[in-house]
Protein backbone atom coordinates (compact mmCIF):
# COMPACT_ATOMS: atom_id res chain seq x y z
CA UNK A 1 0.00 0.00 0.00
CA UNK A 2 1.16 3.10 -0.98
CA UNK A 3 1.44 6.17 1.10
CA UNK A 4 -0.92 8.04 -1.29
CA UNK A 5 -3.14 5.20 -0.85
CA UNK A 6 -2.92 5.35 3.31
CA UNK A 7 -3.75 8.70 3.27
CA UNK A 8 -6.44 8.13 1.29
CA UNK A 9 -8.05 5.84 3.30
CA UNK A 10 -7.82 7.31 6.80
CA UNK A 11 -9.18 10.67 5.12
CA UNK A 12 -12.26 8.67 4.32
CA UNK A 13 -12.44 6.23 7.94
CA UNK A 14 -14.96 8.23 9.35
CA UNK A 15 -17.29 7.71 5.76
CA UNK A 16 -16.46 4.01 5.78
CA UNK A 17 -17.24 3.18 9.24
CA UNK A 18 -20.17 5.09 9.03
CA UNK A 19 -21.44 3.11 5.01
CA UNK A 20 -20.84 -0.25 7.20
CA UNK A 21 -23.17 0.76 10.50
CA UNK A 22 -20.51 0.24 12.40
CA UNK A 23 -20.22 4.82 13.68
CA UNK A 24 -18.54 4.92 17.15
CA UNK A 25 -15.89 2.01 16.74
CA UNK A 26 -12.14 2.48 17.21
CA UNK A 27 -9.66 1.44 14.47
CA UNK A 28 -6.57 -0.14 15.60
CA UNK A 29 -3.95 -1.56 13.25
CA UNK A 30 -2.61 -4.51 14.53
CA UNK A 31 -0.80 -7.44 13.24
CA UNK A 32 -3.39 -10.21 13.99
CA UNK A 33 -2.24 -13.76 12.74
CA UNK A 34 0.61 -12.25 10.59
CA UNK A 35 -1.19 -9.70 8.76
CA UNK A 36 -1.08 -6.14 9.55
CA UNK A 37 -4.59 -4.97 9.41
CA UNK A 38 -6.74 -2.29 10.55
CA UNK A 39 -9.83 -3.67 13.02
CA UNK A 40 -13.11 -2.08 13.93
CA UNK A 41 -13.65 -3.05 17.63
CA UNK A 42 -15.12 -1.43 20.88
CA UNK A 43 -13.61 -1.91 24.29
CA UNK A 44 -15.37 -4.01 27.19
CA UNK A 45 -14.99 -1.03 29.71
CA UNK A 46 -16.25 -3.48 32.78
CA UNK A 47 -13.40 -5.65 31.63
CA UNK A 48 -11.07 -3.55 30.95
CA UNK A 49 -12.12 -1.52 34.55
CA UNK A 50 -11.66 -5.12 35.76
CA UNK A 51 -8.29 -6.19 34.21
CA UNK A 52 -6.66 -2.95 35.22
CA UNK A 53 -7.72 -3.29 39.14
CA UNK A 54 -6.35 -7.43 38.89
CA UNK A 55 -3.54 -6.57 36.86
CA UNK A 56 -3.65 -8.35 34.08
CA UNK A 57 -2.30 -7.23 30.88
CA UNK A 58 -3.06 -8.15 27.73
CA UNK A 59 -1.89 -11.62 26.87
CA UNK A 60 -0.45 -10.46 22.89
CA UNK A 61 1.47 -13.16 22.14
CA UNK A 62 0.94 -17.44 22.05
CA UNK A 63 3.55 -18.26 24.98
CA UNK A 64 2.31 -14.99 27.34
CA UNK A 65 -1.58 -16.38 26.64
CA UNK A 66 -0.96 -19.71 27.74
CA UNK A 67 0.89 -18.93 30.85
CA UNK A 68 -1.76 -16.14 32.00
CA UNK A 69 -4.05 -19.39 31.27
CA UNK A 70 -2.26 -21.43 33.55
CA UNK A 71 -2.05 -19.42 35.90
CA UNK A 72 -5.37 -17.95 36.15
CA UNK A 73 -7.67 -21.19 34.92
CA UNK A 74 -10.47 -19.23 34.07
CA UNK A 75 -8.82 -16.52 31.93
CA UNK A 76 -9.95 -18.43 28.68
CA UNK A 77 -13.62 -18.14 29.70
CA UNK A 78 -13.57 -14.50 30.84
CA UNK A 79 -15.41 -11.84 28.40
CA UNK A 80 -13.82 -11.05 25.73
CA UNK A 81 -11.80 -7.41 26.62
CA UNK A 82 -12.95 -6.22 23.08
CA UNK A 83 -15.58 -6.49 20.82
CA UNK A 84 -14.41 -6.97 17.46
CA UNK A 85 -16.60 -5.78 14.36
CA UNK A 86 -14.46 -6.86 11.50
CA UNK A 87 -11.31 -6.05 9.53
CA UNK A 88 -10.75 -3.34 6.80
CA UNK A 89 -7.91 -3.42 4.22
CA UNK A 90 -7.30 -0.42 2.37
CA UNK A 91 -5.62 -1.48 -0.32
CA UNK A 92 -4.76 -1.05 -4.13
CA UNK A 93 -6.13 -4.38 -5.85
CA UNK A 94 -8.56 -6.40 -5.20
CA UNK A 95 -6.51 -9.42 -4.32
CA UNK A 96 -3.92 -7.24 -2.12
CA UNK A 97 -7.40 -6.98 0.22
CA UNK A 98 -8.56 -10.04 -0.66
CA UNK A 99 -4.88 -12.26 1.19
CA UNK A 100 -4.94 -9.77 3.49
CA UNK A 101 -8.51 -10.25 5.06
CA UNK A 102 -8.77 -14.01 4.18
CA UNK A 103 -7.25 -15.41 7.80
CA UNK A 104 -9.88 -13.09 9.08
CA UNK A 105 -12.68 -15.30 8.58
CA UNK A 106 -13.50 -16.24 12.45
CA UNK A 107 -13.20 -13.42 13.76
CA UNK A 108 -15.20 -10.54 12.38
CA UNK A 109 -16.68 -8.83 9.17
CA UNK A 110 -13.82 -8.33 6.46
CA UNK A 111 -14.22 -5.40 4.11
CA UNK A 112 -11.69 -4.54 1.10
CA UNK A 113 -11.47 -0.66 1.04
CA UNK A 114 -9.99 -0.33 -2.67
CA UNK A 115 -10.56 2.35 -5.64
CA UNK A 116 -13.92 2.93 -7.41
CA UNK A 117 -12.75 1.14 -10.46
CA UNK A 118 -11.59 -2.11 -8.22
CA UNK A 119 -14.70 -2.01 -6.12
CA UNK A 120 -17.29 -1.89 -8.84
CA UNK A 121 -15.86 -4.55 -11.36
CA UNK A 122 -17.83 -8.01 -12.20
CA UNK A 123 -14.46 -9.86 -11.07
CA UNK A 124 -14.95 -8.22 -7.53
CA UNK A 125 -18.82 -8.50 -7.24
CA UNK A 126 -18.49 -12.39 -7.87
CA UNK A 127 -15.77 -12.53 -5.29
CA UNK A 128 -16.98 -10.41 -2.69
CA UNK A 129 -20.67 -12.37 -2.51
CA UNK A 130 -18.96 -15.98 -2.92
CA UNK A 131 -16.48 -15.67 -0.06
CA UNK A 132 -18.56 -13.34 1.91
CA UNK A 133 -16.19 -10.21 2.03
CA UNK A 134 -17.82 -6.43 2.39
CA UNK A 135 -16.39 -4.18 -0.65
CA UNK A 136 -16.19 -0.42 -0.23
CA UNK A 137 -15.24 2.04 -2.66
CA UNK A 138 -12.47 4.66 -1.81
CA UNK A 139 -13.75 7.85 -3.80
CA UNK A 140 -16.83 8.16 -4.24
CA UNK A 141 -19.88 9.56 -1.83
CA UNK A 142 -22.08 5.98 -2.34
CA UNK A 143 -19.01 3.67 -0.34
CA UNK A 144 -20.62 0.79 0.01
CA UNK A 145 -20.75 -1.46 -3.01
CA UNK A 146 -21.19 -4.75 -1.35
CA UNK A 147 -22.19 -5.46 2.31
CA UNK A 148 -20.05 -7.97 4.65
CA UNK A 149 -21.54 -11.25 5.43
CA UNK A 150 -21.96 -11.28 9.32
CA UNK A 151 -19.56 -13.56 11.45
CA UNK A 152 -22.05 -16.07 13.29
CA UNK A 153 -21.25 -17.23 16.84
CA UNK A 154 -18.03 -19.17 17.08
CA UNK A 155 -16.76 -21.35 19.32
CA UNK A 156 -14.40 -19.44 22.02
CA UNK A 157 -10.67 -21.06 21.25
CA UNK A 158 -7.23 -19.98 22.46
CA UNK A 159 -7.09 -18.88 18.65
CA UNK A 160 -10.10 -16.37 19.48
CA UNK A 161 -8.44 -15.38 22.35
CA UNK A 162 -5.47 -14.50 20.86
CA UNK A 163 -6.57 -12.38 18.60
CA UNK A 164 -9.22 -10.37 20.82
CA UNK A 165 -5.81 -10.05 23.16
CA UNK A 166 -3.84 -8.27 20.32
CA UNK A 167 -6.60 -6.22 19.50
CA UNK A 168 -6.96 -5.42 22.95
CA UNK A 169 -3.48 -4.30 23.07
CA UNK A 170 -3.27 -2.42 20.14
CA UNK A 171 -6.77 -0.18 21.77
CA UNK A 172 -4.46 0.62 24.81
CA UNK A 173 -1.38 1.60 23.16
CA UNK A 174 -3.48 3.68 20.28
CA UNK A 175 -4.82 5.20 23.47
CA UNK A 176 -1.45 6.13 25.19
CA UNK A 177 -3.70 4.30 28.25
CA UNK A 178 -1.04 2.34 31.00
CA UNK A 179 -0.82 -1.07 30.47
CA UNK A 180 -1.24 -3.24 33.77
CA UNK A 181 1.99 -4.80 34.83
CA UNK A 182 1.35 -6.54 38.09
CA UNK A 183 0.96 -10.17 36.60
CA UNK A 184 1.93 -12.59 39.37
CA UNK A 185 2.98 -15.58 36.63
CA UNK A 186 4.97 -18.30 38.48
């Protein structure tokens, strides 16, 4: 992605969010199962309230997860710190948005933010409403060319976990907010 093409695309965030319902949600880019990617998500403030008095940070990476897990055996069960919406890729081509959002499949809505011309092709259309991915269009006032297929209910995993833990992290540091470092893992 280009620089241009960045620029570009957080210009026109607020439009976006608002074409896809989803007004009021942050936008963190974090690198969620290898791809960088920006995420639509809301913070669970009781959990969040609750993490910070228990000290317990957020669990960003595999090893770090499992041994707050261990540790605390219920961690895996507690809400989720974030609510995740879905996944946006502002990118050039279709397929660019298309590898980038495709790991995204569990975990929320994934939407391919890419010019007019890419958005509105047949190529795209049949793409978008096969694999179930939202398509917006970069320039033009009518965004929304193709809705996202909602996410149903999935099965909480360590996977899910995971990810709602990077996201989680990414909100706080986007937020400048302190991170809670009093995690008693023996």
């Amino acid at each position: 992605m280009t620089t241009r093409m960045l620029a570009e695309a957080v210009a026109v965030l607020p439009q976006v969010l608002e074409a896809l319902g989803w007004q009021g949600r942050r936008v963190v880019q974090a690198r969620a199962l290898s791809s960088r990617r920006w995420v639509a998500c809301e913070l669970n403030e009781t959990e969040h309230e609750t993490r910070l008095r228990e000290g317990l940070p957020p669990a960003a990476d595999a090893f770090l997860l499992h041994c707050v897990a261990h540790r605390y055996p219920d961690f895996l069960s507690r809400p989720a710190p974030v609510h995740i919406e879905g996944a946006i890729a502002p990118r050039r081509t279709w397929a660019a948005a298309r590898n980038n959002l495709g790991g995204f499949v569990s975990f929320g809505a994934r939407v391919a933010l890419v010019p007019t011309v890419v958005a509105r092709s047949l190529p795209v259309a049949v793409d978008a409403v096969y694999y179930g991915f939202g398509v917006v269009a970069l320039e033009e006032p009518d965004r929304l060319v193709h809705p996202p297929e909602p996410v149903p209910a999935q099965e909480r995993t360590w996977v899910r976990r995971l990810v709602e833990e990077v996201i989680y992290d990414a909100v706080l540091r986007q937020a400048g907010q302190a991170l809670p470092v009093a995690l008693g893992v023996a």
